[in-house]
Protein backbone atom coordinates (compact mmCIF):
# COMPACT_ATOMS: atom_id res chain seq x y z
CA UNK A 1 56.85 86.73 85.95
CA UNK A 2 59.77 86.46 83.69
CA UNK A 3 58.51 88.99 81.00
CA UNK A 4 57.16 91.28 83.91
CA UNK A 5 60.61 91.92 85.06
CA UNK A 6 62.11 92.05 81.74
CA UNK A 7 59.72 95.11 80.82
CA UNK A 8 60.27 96.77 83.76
CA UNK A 9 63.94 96.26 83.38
CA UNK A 10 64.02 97.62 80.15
CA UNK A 11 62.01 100.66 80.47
CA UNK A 12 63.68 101.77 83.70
CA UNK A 13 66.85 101.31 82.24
CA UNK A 14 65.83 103.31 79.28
CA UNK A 15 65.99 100.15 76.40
CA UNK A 16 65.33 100.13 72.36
CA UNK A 17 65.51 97.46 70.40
CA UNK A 18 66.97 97.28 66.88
CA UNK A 19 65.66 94.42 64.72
CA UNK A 20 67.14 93.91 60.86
CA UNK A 21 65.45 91.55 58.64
CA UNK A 22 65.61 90.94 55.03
CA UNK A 23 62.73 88.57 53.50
CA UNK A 24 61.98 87.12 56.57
CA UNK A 25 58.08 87.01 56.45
CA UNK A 26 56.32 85.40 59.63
CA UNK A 27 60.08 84.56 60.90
CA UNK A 28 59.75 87.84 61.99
CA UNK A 29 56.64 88.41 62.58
CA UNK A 30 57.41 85.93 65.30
CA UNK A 31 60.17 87.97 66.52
CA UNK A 32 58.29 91.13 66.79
CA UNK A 33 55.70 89.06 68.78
CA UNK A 34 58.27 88.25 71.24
CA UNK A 35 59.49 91.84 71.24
CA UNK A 36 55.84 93.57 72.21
CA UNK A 37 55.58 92.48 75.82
CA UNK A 38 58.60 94.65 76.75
CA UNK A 39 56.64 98.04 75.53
CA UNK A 40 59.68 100.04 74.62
CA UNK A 41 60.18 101.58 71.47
CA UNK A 42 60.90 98.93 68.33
CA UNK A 43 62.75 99.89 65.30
CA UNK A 44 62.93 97.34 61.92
CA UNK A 45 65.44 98.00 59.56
CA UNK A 46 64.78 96.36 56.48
CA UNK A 47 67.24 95.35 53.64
CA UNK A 48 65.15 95.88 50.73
CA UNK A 49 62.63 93.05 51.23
CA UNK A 50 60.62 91.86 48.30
CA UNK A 51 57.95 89.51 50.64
CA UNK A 52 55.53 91.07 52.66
CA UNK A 53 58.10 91.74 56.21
CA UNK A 54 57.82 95.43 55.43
CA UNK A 55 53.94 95.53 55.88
CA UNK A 56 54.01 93.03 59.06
CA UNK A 57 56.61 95.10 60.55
CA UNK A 58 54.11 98.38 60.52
CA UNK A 59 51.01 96.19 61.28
CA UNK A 60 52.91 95.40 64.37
CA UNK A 61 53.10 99.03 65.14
CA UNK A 62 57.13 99.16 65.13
CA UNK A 63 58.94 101.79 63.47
CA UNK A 64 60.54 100.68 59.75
CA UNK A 65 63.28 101.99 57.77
CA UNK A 66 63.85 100.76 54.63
CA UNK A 67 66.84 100.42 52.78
CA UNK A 68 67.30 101.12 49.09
CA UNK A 69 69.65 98.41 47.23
CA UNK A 70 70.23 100.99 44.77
CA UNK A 71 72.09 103.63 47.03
CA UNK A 72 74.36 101.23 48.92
CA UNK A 73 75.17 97.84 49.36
CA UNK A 74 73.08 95.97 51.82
CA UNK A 75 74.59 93.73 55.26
CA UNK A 76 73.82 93.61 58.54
CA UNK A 77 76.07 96.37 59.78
CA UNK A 78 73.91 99.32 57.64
CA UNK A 79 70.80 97.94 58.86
CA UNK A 80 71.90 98.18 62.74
CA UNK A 81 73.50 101.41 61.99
CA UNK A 82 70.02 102.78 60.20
CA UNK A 83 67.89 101.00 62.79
CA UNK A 84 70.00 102.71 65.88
CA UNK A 85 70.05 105.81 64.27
CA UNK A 86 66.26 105.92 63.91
CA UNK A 87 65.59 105.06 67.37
CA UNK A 88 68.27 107.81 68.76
CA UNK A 89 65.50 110.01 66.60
CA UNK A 90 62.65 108.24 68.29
CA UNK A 91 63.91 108.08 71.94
CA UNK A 92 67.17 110.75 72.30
CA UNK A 93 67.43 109.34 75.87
CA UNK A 94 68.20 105.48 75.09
CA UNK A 95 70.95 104.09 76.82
CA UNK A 96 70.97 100.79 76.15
CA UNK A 97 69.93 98.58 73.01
CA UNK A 98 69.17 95.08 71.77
CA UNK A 99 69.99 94.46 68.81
CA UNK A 100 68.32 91.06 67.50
CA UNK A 101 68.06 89.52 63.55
CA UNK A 102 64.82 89.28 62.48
CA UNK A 103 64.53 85.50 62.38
CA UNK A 104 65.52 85.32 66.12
CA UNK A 105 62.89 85.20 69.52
CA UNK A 106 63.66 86.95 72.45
CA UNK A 107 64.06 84.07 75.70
CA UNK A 108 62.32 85.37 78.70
CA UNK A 109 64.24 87.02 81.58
CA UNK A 110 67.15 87.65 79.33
CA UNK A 111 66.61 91.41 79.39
CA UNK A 112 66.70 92.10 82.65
CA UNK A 113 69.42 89.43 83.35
CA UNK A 114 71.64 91.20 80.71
CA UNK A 115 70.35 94.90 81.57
CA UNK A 116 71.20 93.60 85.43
CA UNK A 117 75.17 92.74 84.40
CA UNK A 118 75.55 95.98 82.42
CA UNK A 119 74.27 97.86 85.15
CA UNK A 120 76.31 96.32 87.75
CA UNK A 121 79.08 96.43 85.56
CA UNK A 122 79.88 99.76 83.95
CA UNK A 123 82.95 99.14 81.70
CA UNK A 124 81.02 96.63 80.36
CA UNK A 125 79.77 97.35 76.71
CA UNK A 126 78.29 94.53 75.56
CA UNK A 127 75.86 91.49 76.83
CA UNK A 128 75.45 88.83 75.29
CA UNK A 129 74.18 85.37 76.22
CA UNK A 130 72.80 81.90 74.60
CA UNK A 131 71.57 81.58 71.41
CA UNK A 132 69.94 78.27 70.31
CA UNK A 133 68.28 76.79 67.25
CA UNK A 134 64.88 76.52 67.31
CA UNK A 135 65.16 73.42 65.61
CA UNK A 136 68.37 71.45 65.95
CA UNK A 137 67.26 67.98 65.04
CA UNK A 138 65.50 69.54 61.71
CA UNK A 139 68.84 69.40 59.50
CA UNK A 140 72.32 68.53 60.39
CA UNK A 141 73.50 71.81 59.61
CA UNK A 142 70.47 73.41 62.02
CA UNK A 143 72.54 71.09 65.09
CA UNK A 144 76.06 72.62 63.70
CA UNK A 145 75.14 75.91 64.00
CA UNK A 146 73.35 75.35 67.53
CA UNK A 147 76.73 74.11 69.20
CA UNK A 148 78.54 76.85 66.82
CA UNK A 149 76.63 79.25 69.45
CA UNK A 150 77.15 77.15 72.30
CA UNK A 151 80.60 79.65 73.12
CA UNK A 152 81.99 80.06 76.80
CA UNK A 153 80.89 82.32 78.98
CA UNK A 154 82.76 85.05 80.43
CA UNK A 155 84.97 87.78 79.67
CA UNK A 156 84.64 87.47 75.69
CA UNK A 157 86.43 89.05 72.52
CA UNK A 158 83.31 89.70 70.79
CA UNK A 159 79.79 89.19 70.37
CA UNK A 160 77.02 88.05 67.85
CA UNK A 161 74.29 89.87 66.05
CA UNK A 162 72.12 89.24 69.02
CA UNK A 163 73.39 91.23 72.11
CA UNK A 164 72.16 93.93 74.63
CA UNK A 165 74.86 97.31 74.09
CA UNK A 166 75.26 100.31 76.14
CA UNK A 167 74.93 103.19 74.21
CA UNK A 168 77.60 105.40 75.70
CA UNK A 169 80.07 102.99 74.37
CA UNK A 170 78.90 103.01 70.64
CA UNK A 171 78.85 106.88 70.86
CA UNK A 172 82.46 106.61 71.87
CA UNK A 173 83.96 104.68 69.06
CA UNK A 174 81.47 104.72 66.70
CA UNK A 175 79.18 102.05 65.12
CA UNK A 176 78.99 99.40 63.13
CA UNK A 177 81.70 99.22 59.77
CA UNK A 178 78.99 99.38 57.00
CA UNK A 179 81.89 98.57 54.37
CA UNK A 180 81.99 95.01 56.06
CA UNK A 181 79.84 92.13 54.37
CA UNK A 182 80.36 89.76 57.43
CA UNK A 183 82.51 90.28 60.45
CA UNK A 184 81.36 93.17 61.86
CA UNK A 185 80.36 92.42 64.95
CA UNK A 186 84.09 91.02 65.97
CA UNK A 187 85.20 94.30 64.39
CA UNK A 188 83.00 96.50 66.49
CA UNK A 189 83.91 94.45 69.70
CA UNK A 190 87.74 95.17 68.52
CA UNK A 191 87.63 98.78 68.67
CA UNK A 192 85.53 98.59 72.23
CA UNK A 193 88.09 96.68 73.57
CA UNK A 194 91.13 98.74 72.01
CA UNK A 195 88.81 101.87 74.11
CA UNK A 196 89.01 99.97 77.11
CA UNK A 197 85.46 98.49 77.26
CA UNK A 198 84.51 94.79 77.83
CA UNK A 199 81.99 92.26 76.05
CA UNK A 200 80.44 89.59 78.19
CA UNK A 201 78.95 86.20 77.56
CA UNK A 202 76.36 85.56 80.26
CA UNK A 203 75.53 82.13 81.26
CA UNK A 204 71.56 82.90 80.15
CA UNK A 205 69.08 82.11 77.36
CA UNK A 206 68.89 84.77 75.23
CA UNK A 207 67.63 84.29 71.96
CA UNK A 208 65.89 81.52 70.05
CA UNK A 209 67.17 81.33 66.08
CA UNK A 210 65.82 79.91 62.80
CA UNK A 211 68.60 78.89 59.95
CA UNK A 212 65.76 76.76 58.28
CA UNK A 213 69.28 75.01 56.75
CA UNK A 214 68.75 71.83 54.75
CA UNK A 215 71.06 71.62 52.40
CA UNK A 216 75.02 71.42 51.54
CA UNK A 217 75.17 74.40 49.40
CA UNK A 218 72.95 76.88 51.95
CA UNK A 219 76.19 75.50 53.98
CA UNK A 220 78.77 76.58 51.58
CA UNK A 221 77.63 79.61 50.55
CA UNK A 222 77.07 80.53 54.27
CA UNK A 223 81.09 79.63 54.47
CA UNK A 224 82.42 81.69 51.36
CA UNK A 225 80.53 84.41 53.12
CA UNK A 226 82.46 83.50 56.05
CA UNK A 227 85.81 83.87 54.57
CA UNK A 228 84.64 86.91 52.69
CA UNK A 229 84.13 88.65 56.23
CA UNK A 230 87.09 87.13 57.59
CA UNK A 231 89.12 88.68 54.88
CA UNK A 232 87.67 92.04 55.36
CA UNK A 233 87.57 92.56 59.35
CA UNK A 234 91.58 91.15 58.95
CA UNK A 235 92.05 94.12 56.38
CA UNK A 236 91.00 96.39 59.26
CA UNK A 237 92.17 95.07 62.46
CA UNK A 238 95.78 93.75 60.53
CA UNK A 239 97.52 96.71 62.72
CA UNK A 240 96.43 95.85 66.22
CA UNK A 241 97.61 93.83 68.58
CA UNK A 242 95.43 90.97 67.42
CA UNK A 243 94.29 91.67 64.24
CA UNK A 244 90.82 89.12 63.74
CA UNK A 245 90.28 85.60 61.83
CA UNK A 246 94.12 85.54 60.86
CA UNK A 247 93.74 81.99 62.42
CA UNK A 248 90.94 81.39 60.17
CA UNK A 249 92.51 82.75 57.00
CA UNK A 250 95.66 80.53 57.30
CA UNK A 251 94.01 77.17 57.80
CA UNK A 252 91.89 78.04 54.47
CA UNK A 253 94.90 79.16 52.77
CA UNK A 254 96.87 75.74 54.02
CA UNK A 255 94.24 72.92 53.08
CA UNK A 256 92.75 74.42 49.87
CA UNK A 257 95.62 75.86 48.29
CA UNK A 258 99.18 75.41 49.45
CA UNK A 259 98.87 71.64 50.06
CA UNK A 260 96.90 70.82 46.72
CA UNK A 261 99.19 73.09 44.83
CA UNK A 262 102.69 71.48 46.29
CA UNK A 263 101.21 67.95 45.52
CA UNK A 264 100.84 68.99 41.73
CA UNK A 265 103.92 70.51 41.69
CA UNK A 266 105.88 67.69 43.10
CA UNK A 267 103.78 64.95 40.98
CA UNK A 268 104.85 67.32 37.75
CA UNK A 269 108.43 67.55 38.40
CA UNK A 270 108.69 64.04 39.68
CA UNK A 271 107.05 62.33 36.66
CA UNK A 272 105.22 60.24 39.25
CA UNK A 273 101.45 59.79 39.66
CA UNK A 274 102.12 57.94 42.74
CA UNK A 275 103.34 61.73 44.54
CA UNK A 276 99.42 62.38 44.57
CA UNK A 277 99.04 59.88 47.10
CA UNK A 278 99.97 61.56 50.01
CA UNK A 279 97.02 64.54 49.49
CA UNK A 280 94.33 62.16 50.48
CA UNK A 281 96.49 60.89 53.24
CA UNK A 282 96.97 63.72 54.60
CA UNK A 283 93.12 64.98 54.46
CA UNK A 284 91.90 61.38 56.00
CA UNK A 285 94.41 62.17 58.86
CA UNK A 286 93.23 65.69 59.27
CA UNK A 287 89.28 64.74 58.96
CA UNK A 288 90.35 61.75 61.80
CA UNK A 289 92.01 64.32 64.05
CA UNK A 290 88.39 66.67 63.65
CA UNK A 291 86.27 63.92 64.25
CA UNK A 292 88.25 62.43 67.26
CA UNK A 293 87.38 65.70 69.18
CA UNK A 294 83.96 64.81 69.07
CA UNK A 295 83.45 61.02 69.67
CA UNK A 296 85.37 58.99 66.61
CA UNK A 297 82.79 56.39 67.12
CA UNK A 298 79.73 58.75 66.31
CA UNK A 299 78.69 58.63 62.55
CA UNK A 300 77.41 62.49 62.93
CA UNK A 301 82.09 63.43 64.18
CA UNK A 302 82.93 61.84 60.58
CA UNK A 303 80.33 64.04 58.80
CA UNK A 304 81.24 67.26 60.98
CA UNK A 305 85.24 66.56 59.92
CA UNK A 306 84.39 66.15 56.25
CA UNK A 307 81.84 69.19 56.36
CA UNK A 308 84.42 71.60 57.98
CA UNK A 309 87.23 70.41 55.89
CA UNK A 310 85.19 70.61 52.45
CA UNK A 311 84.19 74.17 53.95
CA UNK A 312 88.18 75.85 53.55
CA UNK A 313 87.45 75.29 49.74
CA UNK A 314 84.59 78.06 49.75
CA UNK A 315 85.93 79.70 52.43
CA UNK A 316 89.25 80.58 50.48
CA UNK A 317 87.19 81.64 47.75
CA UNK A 318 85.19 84.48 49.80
CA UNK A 319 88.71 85.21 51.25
CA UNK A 320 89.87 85.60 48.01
CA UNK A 321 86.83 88.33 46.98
CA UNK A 322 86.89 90.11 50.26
CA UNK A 323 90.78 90.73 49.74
CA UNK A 324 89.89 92.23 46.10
CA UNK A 325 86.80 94.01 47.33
CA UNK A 326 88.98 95.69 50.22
CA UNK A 327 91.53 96.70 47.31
CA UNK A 328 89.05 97.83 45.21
CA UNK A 329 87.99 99.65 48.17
CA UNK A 330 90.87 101.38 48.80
CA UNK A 331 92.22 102.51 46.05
CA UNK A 332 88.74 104.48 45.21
CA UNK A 333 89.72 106.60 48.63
CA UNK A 334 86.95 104.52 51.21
CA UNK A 335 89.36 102.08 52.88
CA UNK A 336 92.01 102.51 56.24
């Protein structure tokens, strides 16, 4: 019943779909499976894929672009904006479009539950709702990032790669920054706000994701990625009101660098070894503090606390890059 009223939601209310995948492979296959019942118009975008996602895109009978690693860089914001602008081409009368990563399922009814809000709802830009892990007791890190998506619902400041968006409101301010590495959904949901538009988190399944996570440095390279985009969308949002992740740059700035380098400096000019002391002190405290949040009896809080703490190291680092990359960036004529 579910799926019949999400495909007649969706083609009344004139829906495409925008899927981006890179090396994804039955992942997405999966997610193009989900994506048939709803019998609109399906585009892939594909980040230069060197496994077979390409060929099970087209035997799925969806439209595929492909990008070329050799023209331009390749994230998540030039696939969506090469995926939406092949399925303007393919249906000129779309109003609305999901936009879903290729290792993601579609949940049944969310279509017409978030095409049903955005209808009801017209300064409303964006819908998004739940997404889950497909397998949270597989890894640690797969039940991290399942709570990490656990956000309130409501009246939100931005949205994830996942989300249902009215068209009439990306033709206003534009799409996706394809100069950002990470970050730019926030960023897009910045300028919709800034024009007046709002982004909602529905209480509602919406899609089902994969991280296939299993080890430590899958987790830190996902976080010096993180502060790589955090650095970036702050570059471009640093004049507004509320510029994005300054929160998040300042905490990585404070427990990877300022405290470590004012303990060194203090041990030098003191002459003592014993002015080291107070680092690990200090990090024990913090880590207790985390963990207390979630249950300072539970083994898993302890592990969390460490993780996230451990995780300002890489996160300064991407910081660090994005910063130069935005410099670099600018002074070649591309940045704002």
């Amino acid at each position: 019943m579910s799926i019949a009223k999400d495909r007649q939601a969706a083609q009344a209310h004139k829906l495409g779909i925008v899927v981006i995948g890179r090396n994804e492979g039955e992942r997405l296959a999966r997610c193009l499976k989900s994506l048939a019942p709803l019998d609109v118009p399906i585009v892939y975008a594909d980040s230069s894929s060197t496994d077979d996602s390409v060929s099970l895109a087209r035997a799925a009978g969806v439209t595929v672009v492909q990008l070329s690693a050799r023209e331009v860089p390749l994230n998540a914001a030039r696939g969506r904006n090469a995926g939406f602008e092949a399925l303007q081409r393919q249906m000129p009368d779309v109003a609305f479009v999901q936009f879903i990563d290729g290792d993601c399922l579609i949940e049944e009814g969310w279509i017409s539950t978030g095409l049903d809000h955005l209808s009801a709802n017209p300064k409303s830009a964006v819908a998004c709702g739940r997404r889950r892990e497909a397998q949270p007791d597989a890894s640690f890190y797969n039940r991290l990032a399942d709570e990490e998506w656990a956000t309130p619902v409501g009246r939100a400041q931005e949205c994830g790669g996942d989300s249902i968006m009215r068209v009439a409101a990306l033709d206003e301010v534009g799409l996706f920054d394809p100069g950002l590495t990470a970050g730019e959904e926030p960023e897009l949901c910045s300028r919709l706000r800034g024009a007046g538009w709002e982004i909602w988190r529905l209480d509602a399944a919406m899609t089902v994701h994969d991280m296939a996570m299993f080890r430590i440095g899958q987790w830190f390279r996902r976080a010096r990625r993180s502060g790589y985009g955090y650095a970036q969308a702050y570059r471009r949002t640093r004049r507004s009101n509320r510029p994005l992740y300054g929160v998040q740059l300042r905490s990585a700035v404070l427990w990877a660098a300022l405290l470590p380098a004012a303990t060194i400096i203090l041990t030098l000019v003191s002459g003592r070894i014993g002015a080291l002391l107070p680092l690990p002190i200090i990090y024990l405290m913090q880590i207790a503090r985390m963990a207390a949040h979630r249950g300072i009896g539970s083994f898993d809080s302890w592990r969390y606390a460490a993780l996230m703490l451990l995780s300002k190291g890489p996160e300064l680092v991407g910081a660090i890059e994005g910063f130069a990359g935005e410099a670099r960036r600018k002074q070649s004529g591309q940045g704002s």
